[in-house]
PDB file of N, CA and C in Angstrom:
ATOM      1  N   UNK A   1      -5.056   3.571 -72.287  1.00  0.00           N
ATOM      2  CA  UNK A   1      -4.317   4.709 -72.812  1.00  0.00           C
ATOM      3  C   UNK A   1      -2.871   4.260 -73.013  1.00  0.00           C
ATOM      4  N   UNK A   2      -2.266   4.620 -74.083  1.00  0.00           N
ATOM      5  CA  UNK A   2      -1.034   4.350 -74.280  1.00  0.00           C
ATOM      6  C   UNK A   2      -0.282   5.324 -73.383  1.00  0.00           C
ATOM      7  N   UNK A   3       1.184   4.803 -73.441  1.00  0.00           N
ATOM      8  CA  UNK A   3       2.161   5.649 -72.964  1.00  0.00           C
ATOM      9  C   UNK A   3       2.279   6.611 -73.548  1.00  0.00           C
ATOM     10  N   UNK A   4       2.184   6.628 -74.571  1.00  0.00           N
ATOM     11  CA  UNK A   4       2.726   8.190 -76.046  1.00  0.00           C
ATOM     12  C   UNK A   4       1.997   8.609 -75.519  1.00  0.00           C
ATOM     13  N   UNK A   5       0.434   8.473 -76.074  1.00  0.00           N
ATOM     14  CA  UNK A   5      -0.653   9.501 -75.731  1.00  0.00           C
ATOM     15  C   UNK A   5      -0.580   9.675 -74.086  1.00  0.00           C
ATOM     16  N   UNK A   6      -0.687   9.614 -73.563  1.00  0.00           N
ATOM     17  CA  UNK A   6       0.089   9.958 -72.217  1.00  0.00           C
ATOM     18  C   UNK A   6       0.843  10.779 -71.757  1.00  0.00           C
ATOM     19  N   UNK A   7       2.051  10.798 -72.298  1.00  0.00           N
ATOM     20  CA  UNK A   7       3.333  11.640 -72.279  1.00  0.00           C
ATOM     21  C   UNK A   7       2.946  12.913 -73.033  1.00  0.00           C
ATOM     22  N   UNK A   8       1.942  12.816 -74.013  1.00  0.00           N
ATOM     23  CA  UNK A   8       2.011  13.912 -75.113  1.00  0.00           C
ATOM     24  C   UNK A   8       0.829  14.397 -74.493  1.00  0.00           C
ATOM     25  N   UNK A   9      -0.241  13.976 -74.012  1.00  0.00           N
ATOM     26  CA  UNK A   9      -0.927  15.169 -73.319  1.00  0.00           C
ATOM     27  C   UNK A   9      -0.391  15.308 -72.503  1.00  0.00           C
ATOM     28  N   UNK A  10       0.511  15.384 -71.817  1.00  0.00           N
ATOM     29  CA  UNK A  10       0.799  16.207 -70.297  1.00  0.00           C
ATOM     30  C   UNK A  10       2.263  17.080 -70.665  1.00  0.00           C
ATOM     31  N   UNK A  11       2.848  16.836 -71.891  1.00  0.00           N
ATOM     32  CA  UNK A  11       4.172  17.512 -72.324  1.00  0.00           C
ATOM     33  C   UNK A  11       3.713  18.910 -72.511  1.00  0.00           C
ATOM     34  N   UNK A  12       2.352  19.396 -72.863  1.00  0.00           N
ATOM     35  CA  UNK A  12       2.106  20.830 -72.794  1.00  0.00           C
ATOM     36  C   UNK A  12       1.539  21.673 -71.227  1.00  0.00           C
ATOM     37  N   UNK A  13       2.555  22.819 -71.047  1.00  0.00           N
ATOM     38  CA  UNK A  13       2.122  23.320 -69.611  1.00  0.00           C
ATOM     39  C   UNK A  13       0.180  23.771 -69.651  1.00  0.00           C
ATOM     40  N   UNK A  14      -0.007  24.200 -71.310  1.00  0.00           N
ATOM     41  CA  UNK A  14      -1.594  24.211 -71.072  1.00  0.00           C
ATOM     42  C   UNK A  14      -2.018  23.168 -70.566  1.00  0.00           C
ATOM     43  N   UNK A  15      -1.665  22.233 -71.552  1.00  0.00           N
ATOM     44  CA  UNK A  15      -2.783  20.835 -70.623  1.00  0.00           C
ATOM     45  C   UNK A  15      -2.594  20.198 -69.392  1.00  0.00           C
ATOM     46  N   UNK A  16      -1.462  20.431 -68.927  1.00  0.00           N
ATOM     47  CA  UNK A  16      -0.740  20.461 -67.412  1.00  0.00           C
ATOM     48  C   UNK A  16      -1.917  21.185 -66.471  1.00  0.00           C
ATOM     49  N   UNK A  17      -1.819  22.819 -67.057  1.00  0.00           N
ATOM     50  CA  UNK A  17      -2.744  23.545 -66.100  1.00  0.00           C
ATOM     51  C   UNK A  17      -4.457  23.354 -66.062  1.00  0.00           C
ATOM     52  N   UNK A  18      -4.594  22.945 -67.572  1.00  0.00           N
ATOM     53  CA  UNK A  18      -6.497  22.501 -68.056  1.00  0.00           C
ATOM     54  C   UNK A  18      -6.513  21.549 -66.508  1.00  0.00           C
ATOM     55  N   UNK A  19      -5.493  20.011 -66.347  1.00  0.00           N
ATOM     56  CA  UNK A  19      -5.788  19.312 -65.678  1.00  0.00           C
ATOM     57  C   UNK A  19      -6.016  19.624 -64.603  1.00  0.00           C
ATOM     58  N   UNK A  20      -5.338  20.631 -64.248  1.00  0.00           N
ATOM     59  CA  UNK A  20      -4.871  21.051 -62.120  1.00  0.00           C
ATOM     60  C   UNK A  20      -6.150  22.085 -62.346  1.00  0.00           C
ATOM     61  N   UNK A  21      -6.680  22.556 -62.501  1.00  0.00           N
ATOM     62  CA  UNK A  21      -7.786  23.503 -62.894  1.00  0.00           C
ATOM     63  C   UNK A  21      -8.933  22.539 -62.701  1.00  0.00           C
ATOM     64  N   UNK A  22      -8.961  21.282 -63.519  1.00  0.00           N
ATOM     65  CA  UNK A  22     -10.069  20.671 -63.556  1.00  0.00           C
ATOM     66  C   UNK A  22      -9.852  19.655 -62.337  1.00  0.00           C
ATOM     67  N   UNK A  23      -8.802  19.380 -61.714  1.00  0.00           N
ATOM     68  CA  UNK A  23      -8.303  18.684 -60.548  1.00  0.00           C
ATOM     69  C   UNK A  23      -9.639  19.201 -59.097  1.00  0.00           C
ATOM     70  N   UNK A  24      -8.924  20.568 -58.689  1.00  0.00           N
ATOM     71  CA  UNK A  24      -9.166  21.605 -58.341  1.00  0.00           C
ATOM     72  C   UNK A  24     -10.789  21.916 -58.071  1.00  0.00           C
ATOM     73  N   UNK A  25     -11.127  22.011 -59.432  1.00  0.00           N
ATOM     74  CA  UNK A  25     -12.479  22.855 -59.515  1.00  0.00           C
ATOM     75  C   UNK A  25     -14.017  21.960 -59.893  1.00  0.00           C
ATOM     76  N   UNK A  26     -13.852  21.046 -60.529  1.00  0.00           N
ATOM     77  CA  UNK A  26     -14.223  19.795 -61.210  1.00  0.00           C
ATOM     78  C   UNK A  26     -14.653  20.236 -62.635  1.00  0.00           C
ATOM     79  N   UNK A  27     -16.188  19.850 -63.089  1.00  0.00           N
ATOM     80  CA  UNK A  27     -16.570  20.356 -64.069  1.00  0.00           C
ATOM     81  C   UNK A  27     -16.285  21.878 -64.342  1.00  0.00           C
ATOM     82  N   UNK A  28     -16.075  22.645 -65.694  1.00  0.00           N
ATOM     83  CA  UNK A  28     -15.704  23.550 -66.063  1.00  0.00           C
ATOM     84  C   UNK A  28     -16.054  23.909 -67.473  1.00  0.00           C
ATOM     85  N   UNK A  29     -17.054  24.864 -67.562  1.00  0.00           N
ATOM     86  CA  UNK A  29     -17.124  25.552 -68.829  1.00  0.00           C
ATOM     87  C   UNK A  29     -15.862  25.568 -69.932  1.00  0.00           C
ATOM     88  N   UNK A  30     -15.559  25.399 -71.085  1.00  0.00           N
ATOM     89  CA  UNK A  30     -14.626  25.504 -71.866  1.00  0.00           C
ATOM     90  C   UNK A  30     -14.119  26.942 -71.696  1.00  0.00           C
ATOM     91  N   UNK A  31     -15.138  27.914 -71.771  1.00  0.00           N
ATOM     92  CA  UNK A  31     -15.175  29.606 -71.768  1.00  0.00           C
ATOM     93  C   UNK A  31     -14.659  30.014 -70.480  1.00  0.00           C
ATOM     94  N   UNK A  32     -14.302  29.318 -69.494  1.00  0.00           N
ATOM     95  CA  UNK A  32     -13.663  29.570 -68.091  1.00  0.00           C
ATOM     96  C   UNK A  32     -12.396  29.086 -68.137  1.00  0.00           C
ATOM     97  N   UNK A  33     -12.349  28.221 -68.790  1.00  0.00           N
ATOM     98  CA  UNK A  33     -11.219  27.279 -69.029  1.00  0.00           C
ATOM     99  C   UNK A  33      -9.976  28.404 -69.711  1.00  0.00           C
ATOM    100  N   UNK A  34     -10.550  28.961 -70.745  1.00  0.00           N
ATOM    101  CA  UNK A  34      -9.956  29.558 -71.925  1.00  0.00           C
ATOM    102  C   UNK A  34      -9.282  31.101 -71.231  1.00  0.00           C
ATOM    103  N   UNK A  35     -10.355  31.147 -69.933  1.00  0.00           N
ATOM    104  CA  UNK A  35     -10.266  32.255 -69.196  1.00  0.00           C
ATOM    105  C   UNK A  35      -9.219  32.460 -68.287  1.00  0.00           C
ATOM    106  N   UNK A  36      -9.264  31.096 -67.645  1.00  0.00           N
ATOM    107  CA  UNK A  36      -8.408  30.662 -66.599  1.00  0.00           C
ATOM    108  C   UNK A  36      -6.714  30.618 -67.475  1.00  0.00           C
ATOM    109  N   UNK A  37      -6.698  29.942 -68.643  1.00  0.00           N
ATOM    110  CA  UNK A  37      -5.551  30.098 -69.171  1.00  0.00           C
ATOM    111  C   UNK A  37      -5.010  31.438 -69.717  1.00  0.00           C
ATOM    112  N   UNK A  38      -5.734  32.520 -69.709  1.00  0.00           N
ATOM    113  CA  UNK A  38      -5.439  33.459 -70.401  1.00  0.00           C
ATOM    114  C   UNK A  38      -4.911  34.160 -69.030  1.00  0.00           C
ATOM    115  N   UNK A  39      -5.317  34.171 -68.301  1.00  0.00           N
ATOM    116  CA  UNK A  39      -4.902  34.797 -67.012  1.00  0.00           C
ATOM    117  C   UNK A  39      -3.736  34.310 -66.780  1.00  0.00           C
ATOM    118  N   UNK A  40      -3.410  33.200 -66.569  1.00  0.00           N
ATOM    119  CA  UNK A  40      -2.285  32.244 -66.023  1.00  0.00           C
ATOM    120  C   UNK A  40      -0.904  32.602 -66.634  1.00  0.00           C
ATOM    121  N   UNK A  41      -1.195  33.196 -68.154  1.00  0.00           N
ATOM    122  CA  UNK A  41      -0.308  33.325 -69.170  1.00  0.00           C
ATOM    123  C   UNK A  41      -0.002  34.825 -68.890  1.00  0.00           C
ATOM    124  N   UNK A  42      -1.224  36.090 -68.845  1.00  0.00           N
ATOM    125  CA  UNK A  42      -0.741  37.570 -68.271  1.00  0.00           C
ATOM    126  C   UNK A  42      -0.142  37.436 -67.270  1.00  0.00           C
ATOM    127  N   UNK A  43      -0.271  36.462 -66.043  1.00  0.00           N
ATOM    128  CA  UNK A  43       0.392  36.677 -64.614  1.00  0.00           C
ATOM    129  C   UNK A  43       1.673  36.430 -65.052  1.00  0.00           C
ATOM    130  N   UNK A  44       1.731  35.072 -65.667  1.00  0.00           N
ATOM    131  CA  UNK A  44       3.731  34.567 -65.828  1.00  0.00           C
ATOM    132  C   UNK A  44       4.088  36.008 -66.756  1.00  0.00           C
ATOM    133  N   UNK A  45       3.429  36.574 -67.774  1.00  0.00           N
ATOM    134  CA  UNK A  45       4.401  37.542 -68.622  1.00  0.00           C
ATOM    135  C   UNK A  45       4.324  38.855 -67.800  1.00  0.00           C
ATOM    136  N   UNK A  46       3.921  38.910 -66.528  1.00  0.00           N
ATOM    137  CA  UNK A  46       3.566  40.114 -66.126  1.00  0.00           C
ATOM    138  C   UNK A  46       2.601  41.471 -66.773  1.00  0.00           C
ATOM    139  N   UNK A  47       2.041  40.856 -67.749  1.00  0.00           N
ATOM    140  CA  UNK A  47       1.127  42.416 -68.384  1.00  0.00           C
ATOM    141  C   UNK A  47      -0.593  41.750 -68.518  1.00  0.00           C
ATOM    142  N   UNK A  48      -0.928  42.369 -69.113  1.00  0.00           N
ATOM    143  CA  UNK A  48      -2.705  42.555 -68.896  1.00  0.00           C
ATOM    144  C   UNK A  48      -3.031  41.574 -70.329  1.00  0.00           C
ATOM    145  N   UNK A  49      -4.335  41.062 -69.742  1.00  0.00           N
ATOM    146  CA  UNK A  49      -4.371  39.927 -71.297  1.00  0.00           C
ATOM    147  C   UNK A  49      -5.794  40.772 -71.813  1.00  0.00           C
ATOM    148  N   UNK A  50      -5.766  39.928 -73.228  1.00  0.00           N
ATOM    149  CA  UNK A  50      -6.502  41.240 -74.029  1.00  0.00           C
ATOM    150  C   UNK A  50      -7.688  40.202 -74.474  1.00  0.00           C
ATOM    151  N   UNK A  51      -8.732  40.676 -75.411  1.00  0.00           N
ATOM    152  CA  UNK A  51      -9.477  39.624 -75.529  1.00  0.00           C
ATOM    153  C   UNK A  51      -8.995  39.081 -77.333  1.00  0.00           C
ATOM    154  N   UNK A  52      -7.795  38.955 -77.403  1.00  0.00           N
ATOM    155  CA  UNK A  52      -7.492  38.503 -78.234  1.00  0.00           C
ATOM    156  C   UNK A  52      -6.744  37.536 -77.919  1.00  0.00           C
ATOM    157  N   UNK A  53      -6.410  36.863 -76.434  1.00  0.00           N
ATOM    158  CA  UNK A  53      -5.281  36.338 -75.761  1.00  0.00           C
ATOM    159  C   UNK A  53      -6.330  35.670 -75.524  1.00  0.00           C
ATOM    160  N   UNK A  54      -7.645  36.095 -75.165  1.00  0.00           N
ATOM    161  CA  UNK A  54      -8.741  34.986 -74.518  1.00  0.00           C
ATOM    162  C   UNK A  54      -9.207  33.726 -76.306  1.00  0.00           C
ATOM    163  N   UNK A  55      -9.711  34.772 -77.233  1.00  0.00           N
ATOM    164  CA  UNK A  55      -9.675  34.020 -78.422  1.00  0.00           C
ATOM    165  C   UNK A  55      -8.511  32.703 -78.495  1.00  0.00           C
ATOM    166  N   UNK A  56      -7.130  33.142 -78.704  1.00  0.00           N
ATOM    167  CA  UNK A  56      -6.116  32.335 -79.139  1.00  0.00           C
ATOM    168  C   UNK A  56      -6.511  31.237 -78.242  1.00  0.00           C
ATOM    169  N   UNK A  57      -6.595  31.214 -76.755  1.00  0.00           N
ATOM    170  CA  UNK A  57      -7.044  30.426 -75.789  1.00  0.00           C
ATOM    171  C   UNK A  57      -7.862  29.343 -76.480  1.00  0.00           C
ATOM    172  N   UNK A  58      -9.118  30.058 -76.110  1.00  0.00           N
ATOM    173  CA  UNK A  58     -10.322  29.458 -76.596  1.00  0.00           C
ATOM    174  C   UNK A  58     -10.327  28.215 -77.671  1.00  0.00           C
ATOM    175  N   UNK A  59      -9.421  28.888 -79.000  1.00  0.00           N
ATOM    176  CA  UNK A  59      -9.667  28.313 -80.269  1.00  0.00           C
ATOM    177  C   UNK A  59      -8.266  27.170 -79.824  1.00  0.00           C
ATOM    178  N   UNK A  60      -7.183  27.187 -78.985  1.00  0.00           N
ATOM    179  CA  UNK A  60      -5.799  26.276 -79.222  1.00  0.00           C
ATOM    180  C   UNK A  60      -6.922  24.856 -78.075  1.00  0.00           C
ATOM    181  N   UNK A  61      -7.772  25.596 -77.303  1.00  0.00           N
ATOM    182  CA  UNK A  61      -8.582  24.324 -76.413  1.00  0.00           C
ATOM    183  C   UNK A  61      -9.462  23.757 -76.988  1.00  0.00           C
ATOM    184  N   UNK A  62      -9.918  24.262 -78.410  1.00  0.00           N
ATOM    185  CA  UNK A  62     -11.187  23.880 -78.795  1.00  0.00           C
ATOM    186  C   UNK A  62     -10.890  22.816 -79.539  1.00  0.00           C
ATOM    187  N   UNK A  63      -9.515  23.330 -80.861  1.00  0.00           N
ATOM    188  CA  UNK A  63      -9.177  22.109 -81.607  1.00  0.00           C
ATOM    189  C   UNK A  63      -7.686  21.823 -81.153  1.00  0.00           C
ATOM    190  N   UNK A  64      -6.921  21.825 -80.073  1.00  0.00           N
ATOM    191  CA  UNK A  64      -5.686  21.186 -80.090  1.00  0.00           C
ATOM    192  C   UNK A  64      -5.811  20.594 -78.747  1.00  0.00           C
ATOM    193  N   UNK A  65      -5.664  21.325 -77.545  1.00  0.00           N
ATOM    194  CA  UNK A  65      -5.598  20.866 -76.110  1.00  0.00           C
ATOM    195  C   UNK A  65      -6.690  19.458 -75.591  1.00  0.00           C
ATOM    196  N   UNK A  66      -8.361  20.489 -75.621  1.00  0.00           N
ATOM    197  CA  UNK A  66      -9.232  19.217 -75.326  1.00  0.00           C
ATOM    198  C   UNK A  66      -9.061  17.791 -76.334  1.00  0.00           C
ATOM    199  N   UNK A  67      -9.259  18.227 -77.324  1.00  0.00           N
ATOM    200  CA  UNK A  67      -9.395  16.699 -77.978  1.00  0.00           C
ATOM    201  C   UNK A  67      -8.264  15.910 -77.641  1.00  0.00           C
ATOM    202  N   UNK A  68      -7.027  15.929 -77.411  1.00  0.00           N
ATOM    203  CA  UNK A  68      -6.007  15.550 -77.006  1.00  0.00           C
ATOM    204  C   UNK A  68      -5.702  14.685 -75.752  1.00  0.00           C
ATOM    205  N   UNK A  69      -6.387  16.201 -75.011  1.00  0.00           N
ATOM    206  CA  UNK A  69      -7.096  15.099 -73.370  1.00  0.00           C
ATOM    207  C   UNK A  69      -7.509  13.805 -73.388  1.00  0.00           C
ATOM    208  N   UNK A  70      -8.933  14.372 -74.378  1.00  0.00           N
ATOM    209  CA  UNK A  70      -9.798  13.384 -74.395  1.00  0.00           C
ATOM    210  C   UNK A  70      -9.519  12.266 -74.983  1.00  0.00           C
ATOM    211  N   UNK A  71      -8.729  12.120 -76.191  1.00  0.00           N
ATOM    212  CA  UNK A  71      -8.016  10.957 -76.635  1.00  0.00           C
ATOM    213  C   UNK A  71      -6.903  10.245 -75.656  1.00  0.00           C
ATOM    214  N   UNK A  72      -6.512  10.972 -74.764  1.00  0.00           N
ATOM    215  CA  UNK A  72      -5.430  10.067 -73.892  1.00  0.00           C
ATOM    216  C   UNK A  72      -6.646   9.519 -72.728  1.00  0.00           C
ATOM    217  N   UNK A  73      -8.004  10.211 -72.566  1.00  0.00           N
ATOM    218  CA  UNK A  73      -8.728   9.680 -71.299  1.00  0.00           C
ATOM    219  C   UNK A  73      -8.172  10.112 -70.244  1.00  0.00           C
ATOM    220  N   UNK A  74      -7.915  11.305 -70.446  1.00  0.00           N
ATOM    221  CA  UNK A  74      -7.935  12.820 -69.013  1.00  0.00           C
ATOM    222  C   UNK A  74      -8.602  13.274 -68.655  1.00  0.00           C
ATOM    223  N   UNK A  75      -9.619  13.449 -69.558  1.00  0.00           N
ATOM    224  CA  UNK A  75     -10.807  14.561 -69.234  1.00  0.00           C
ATOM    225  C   UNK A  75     -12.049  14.141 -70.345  1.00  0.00           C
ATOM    226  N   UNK A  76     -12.973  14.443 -70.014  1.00  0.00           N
ATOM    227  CA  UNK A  76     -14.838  14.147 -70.868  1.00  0.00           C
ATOM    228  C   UNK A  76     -14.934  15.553 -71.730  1.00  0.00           C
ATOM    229  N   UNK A  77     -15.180  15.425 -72.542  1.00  0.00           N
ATOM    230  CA  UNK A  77     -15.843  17.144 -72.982  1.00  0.00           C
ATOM    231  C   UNK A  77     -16.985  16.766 -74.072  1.00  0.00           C
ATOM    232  N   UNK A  78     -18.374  17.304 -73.039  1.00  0.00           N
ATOM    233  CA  UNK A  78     -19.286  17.399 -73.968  1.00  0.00           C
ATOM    234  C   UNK A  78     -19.238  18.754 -74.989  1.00  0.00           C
ATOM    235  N   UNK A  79     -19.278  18.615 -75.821  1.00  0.00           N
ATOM    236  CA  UNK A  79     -18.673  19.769 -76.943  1.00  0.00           C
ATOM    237  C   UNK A  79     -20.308  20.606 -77.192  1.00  0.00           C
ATOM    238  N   UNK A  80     -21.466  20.189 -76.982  1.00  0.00           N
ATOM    239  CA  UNK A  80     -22.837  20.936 -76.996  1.00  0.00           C
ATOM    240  C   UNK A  80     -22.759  21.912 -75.847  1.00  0.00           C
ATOM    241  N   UNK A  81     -22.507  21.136 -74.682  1.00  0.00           N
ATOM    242  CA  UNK A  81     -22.727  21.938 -73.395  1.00  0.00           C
ATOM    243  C   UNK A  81     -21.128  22.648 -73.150  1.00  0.00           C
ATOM    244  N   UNK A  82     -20.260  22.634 -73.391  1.00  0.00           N
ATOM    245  CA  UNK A  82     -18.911  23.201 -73.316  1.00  0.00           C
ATOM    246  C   UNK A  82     -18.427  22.709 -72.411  1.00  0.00           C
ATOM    247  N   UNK A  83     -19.103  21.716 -71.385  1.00  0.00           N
ATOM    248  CA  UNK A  83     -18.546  21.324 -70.152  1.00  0.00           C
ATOM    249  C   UNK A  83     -17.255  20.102 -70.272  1.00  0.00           C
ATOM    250  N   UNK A  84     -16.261  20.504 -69.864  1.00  0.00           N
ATOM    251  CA  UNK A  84     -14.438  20.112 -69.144  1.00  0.00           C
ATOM    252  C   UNK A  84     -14.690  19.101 -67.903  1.00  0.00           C
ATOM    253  N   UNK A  85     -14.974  17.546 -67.843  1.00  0.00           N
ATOM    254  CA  UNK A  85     -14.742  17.081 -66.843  1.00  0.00           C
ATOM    255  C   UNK A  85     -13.764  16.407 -66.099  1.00  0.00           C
ATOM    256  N   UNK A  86     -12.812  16.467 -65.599  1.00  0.00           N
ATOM    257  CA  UNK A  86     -11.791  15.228 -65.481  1.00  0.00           C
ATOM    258  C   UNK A  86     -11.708  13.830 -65.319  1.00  0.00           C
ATOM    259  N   UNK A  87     -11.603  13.234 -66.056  1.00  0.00           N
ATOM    260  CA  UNK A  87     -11.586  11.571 -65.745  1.00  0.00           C
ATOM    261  C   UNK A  87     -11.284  11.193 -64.149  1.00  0.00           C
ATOM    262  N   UNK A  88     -11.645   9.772 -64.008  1.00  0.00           N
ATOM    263  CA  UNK A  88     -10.889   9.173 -62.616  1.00  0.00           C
ATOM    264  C   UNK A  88      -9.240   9.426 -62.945  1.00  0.00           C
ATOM    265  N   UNK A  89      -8.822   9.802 -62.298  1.00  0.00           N
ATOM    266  CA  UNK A  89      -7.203   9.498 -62.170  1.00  0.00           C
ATOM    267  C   UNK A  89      -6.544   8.908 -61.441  1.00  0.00           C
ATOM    268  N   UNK A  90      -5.126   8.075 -61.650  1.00  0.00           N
ATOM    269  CA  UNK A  90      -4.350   7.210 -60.819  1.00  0.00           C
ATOM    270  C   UNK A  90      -4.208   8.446 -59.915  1.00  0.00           C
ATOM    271  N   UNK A  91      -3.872   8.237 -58.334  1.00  0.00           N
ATOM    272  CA  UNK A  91      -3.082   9.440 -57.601  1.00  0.00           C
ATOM    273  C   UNK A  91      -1.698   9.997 -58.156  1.00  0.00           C
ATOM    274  N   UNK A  92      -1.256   8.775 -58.739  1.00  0.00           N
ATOM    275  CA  UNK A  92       0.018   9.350 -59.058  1.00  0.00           C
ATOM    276  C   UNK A  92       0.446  10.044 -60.532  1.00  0.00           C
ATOM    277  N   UNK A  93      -0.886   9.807 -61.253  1.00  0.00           N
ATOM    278  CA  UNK A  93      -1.354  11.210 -62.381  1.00  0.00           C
ATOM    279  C   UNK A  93      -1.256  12.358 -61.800  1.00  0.00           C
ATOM    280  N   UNK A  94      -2.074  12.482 -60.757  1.00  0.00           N
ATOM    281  CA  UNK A  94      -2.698  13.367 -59.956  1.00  0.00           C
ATOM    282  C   UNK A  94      -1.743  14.493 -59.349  1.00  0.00           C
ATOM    283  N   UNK A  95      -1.067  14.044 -59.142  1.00  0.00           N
ATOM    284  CA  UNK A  95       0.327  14.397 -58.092  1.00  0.00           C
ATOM    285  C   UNK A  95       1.139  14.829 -59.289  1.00  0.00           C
ATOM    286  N   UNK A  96       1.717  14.147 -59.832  1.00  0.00           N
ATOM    287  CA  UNK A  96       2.434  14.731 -61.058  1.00  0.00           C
ATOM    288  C   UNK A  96       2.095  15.707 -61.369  1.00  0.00           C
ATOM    289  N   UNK A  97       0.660  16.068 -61.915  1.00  0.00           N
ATOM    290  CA  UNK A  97      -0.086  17.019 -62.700  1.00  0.00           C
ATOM    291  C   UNK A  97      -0.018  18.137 -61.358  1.00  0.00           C
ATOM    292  N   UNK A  98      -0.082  18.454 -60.291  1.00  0.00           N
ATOM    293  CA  UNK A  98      -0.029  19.298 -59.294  1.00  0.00           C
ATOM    294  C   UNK A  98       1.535  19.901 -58.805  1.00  0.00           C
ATOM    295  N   UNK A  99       1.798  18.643 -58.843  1.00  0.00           N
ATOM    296  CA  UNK A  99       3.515  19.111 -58.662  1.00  0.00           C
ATOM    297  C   UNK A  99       3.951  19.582 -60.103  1.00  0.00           C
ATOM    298  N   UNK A 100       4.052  19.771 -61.217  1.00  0.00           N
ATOM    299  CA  UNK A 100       4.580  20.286 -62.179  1.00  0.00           C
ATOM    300  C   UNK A 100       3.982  21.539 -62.306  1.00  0.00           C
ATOM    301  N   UNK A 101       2.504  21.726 -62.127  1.00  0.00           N
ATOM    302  CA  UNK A 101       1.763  23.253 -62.604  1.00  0.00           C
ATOM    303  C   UNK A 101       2.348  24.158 -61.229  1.00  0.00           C
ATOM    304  N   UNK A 102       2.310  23.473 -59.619  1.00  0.00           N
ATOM    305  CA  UNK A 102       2.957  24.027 -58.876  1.00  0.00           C
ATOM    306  C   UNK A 102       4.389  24.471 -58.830  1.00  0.00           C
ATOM    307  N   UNK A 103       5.099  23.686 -59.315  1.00  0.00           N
ATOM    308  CA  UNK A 103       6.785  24.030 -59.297  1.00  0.00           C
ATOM    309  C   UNK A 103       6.981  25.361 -60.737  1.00  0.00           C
ATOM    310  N   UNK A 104       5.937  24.978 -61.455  1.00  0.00           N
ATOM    311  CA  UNK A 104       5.722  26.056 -62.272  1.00  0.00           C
ATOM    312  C   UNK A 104       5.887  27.337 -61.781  1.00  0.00           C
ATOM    313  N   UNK A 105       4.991  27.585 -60.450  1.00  0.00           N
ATOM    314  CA  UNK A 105       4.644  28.717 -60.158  1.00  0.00           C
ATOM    315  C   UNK A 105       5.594  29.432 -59.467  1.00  0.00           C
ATOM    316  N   UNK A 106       6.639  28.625 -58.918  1.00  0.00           N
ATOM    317  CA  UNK A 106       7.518  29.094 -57.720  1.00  0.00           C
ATOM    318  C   UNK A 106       8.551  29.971 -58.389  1.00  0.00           C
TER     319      UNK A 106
END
């Protein structure tokens, strides 16, 4: 994996959180995924997410976020079965990706 592709999947807080999600949880439906981000996004704005917030989700993971992953070698996605796996990671991927979605939260 290059450095760019590297830097550029993890420069978005989605794919920050896809990772700590898939860190976390392991394999993951895309449709949980899309779920999990839609939530993440009502909690930070404080209001209720709609299922039009779950769509936008869905469709920015389907063609922007996953493939992105998957081209830097973050994550597997069989695109038949919808299943999100995370690659092996250095620890110190690992840590990064936890400490940024965490400091997020504080």
């Amino acid at each position: 994996m290059s450095e760019d592709r590297f830097y550029d999947a993890l420069s978005s807080v989605q794919r920050r959180r896809v990772l700590y999600h898939l860190l976390e949880e392991g394999e993951t439906p895309i449709e949980e995924l899309a779920t999990v981000l839609t939530g993440w996004e009502a909690t930070q704005r404080g209001t209720m997410s709609t299922p039009a917030d779950h769509t936008k989700h869905h469709l920015a993971l389907h063609h922007i976020h996953l493939p992105l992953l998957v081209e830097a070698g973050l994550v597997a996605w069989d695109r038949e079965s919808g299943a999100v796996t995370p690659e092996s990671l250095e620890p110190l991927v690992r840590d990064i990706v936890r400490r940024s979605v965490e400091a997020s939260r504080s």
